[in-house]
Protein backbone atom coordinates (compact mmCIF):
# COMPACT_ATOMS: atom_id res chain seq x y z
CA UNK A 1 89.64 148.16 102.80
CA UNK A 2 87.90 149.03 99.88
CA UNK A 3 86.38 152.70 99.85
CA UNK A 4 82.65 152.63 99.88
CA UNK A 5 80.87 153.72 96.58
CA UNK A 6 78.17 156.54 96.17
CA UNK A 7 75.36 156.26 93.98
CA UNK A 8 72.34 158.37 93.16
CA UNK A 9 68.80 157.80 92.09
CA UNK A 10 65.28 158.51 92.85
CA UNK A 11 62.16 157.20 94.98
CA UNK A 12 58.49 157.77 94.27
CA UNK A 13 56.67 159.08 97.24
CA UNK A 14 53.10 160.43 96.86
CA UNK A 15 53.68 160.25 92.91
CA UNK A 16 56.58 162.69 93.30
CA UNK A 17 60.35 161.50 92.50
CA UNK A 18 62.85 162.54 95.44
CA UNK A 19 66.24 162.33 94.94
CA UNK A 20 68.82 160.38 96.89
CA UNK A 21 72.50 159.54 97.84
CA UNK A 22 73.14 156.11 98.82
CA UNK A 23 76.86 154.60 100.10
CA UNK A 24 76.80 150.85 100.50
CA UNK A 25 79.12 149.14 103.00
CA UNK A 26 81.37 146.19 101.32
CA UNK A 27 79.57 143.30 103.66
CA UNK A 28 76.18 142.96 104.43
CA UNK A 29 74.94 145.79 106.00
CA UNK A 30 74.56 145.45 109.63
CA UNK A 31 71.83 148.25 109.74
CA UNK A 32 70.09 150.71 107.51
CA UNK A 33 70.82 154.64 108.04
CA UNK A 34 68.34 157.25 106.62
CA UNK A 35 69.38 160.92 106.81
CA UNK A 36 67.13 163.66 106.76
CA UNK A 37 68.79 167.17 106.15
CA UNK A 38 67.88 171.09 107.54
CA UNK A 39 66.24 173.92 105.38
CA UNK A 40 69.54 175.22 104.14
CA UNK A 41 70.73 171.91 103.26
CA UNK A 42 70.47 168.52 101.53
CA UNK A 43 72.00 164.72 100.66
CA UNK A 44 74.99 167.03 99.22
CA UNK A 45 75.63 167.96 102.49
CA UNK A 46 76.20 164.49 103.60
CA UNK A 47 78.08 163.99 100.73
CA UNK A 48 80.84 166.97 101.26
CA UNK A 49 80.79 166.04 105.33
CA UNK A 50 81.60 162.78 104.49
CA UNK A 51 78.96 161.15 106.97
CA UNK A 52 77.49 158.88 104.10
CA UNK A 53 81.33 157.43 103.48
CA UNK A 54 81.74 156.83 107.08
CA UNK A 55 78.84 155.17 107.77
CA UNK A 56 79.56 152.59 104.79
CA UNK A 57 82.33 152.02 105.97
CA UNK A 58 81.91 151.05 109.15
CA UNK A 59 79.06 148.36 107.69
CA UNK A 60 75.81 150.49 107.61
CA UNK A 61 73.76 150.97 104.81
CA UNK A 62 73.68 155.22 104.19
CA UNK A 63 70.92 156.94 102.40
CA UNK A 64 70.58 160.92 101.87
CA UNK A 65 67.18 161.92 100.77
CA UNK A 66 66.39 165.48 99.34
CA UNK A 67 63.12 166.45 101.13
CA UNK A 68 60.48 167.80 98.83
CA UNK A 69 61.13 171.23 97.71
CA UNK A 70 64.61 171.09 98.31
CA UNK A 71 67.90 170.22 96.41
CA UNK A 72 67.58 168.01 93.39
CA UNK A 73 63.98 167.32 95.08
CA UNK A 74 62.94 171.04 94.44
CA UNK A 75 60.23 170.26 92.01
CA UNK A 76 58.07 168.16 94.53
CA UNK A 77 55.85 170.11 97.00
CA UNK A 78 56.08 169.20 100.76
CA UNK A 79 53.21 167.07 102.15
CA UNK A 80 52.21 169.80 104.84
CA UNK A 81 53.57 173.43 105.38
CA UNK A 82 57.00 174.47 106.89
CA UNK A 83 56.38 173.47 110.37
CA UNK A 84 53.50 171.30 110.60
CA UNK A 85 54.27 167.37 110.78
CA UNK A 86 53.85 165.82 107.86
CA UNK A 87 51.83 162.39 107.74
CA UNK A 88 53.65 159.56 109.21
CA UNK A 89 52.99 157.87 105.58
CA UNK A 90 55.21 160.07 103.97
CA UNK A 91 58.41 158.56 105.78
CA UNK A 92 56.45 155.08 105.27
CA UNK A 93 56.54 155.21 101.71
CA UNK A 94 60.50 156.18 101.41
CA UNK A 95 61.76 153.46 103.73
CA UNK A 96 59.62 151.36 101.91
CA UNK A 97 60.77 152.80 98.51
CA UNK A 98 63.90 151.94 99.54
CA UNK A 99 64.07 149.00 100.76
CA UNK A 100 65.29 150.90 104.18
CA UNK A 101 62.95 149.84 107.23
CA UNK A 102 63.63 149.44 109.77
CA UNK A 103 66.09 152.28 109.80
CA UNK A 104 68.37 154.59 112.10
CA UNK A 105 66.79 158.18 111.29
CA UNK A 106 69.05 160.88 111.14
CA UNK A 107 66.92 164.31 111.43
CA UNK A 108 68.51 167.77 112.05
CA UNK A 109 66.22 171.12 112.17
CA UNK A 110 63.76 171.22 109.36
CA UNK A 111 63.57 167.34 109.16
CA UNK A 112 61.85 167.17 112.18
CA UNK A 113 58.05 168.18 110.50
CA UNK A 114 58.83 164.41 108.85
CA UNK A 115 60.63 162.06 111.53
CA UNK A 116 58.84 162.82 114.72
CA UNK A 117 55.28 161.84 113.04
CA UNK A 118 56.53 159.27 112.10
CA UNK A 119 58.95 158.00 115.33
CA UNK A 120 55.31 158.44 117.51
CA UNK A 121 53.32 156.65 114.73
CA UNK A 122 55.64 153.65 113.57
CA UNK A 123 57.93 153.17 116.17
CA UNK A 124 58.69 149.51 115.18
CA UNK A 125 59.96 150.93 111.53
CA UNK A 126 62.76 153.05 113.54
CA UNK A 127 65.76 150.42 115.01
CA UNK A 128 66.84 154.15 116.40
CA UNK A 129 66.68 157.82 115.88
CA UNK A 130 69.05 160.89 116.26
CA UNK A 131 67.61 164.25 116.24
CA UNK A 132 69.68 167.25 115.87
CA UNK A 133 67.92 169.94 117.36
CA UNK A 134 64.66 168.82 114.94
CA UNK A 135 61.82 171.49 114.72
CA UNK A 136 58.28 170.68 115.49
CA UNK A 137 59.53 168.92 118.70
CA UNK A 138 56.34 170.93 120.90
CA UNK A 139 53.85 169.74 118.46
CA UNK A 140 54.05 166.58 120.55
CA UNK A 141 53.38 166.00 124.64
CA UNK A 142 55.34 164.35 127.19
CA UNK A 143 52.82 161.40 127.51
CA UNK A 144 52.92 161.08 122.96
CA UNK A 145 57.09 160.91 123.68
CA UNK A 146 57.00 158.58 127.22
CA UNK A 147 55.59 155.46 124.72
CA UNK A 148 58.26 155.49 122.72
CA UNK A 149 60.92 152.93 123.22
CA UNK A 150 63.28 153.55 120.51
CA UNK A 151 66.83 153.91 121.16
CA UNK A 152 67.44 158.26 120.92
CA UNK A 153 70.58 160.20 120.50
CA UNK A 154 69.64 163.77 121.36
CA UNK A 155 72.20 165.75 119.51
CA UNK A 156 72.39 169.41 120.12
CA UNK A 157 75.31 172.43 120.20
CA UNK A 158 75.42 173.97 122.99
CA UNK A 159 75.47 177.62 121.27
CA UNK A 160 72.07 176.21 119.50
CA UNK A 161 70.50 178.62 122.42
CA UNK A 162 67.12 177.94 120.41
CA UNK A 163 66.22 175.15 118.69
CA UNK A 164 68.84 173.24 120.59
CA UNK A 165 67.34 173.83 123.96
CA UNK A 166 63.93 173.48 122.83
CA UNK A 167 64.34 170.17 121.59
CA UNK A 168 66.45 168.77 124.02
CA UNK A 169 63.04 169.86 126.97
CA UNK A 170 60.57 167.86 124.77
CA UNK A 171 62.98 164.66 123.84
CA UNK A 172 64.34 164.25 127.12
CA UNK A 173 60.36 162.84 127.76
CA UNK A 174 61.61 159.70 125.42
CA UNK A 175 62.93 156.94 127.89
CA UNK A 176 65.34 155.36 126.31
CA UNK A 177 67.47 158.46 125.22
CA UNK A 178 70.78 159.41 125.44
CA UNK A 179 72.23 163.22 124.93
CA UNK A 180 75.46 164.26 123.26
CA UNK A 181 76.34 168.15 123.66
CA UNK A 182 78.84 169.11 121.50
CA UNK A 183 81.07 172.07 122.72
CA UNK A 184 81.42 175.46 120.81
CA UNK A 185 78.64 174.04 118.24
CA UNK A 186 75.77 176.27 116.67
CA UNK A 187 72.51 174.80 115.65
CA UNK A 188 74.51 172.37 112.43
CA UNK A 189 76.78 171.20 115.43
CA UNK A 190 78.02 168.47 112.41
CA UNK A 191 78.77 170.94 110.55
CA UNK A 192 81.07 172.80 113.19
CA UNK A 193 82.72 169.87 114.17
CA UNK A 194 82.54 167.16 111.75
CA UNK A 195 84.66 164.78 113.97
CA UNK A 196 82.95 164.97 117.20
CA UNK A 197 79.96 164.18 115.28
CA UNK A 198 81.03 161.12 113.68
CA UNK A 199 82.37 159.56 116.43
CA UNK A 200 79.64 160.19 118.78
CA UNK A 201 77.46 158.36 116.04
CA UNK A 202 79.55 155.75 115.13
CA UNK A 203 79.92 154.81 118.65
CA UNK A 204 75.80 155.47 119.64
CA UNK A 205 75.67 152.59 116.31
CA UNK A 206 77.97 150.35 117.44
CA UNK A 207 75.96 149.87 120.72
CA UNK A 208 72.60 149.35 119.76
CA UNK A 209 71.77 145.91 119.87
């Protein structure tokens, strides 16, 4: 099978360019995957874990954004500040940029300020969403989270004591969720254990409809 090939180049959002990684399966794609990345972090990261290659691979459509401010996105400014949700257009105008929607969204920690806006805003742009113990998760309420309909893999490590359990209390109020612990994980649980992680997505993929 042939290896899927990377590619970079750049989206205008809000009339700032944002950099991105972007694996292509060798079919059709049978879904588009957007990944968001953590403060510490970026599309590189992706990259090096070998989540974009997988996912191409096994017939999805990968993109790795660098959020504003960070990686080779580090000259565009953030659309709110660290911790605040951003506006739900932000994410609009990148799947759109891209030719992504409607996508799986991938959001770990810092990612969450962008995704969850946007999840409780345009649901119908999101075929599903996994958050890795995403921040901003209490800006929400039960009632915003019990609308939503979109397939959820709550990802967490179970030695994420923070972020991890914080999350997992506010996203367990979205009905249509599964959770996936993984053992002896901090709060980058793919990071710890890159194969646990791919094969609990691979397989949460392979079963949405």
């Amino acid at each position: 099978m042939a290896e899927a090939h990377i590619q970079e180049g750049s989206v205008s959002v809000a009339g700032q360019s944002l950099f991105y990684r972007e694996a292509l399966p060798p079919q059709a794609p049978k879904a588009f995957v957007l990944l968001l990345h953590g403060i510490r972090f970026s599309s590189q990261t992706w990259l090096e874990l070998g989540t974009l290659v997988k996912l191409a691979n096994a017939g999805y459509r990968a993109v790795a954004i660098d959020l504003p401010g960070l990686g080779r996105s580090s000259a565009a400014t953030a659309p709110s500040p660290l911790g605040e949700p951003a506006p739900p257009s932000f994410l609009q105008e990148v799947l759109a940029g891209l030719n992504l929607a409607p996508a799986v969204i991938i959001s770990p920690s810092l990612s969450g300020m962008y995704s969850l806006s946007f999840l409780l805003s345009n649901p119908n742009s999101v075929a599903a969403y996994v958050p890795v113990a995403p921040i901003c998760t209490d800006k929400f309420s039960a009632q915003d989270y019990g609308h939503i309909q979109v397939p959820t893999l709550i990802v967490y490590g179970d030695k994420d004591e923070q972020l991890g359990e914080i999350s997992l209390r506010n996203l367990k109020n979205l009905p249509n969720h599964k959770e996936f612990c993984m053992k002896g994980a901090g709060h980058a649980c793919y990071l710890d254990d890159p194969d646990t992680w791919h094969c609990g997505l691979l397989e949460f993929l392979a079963g949405l409809k």
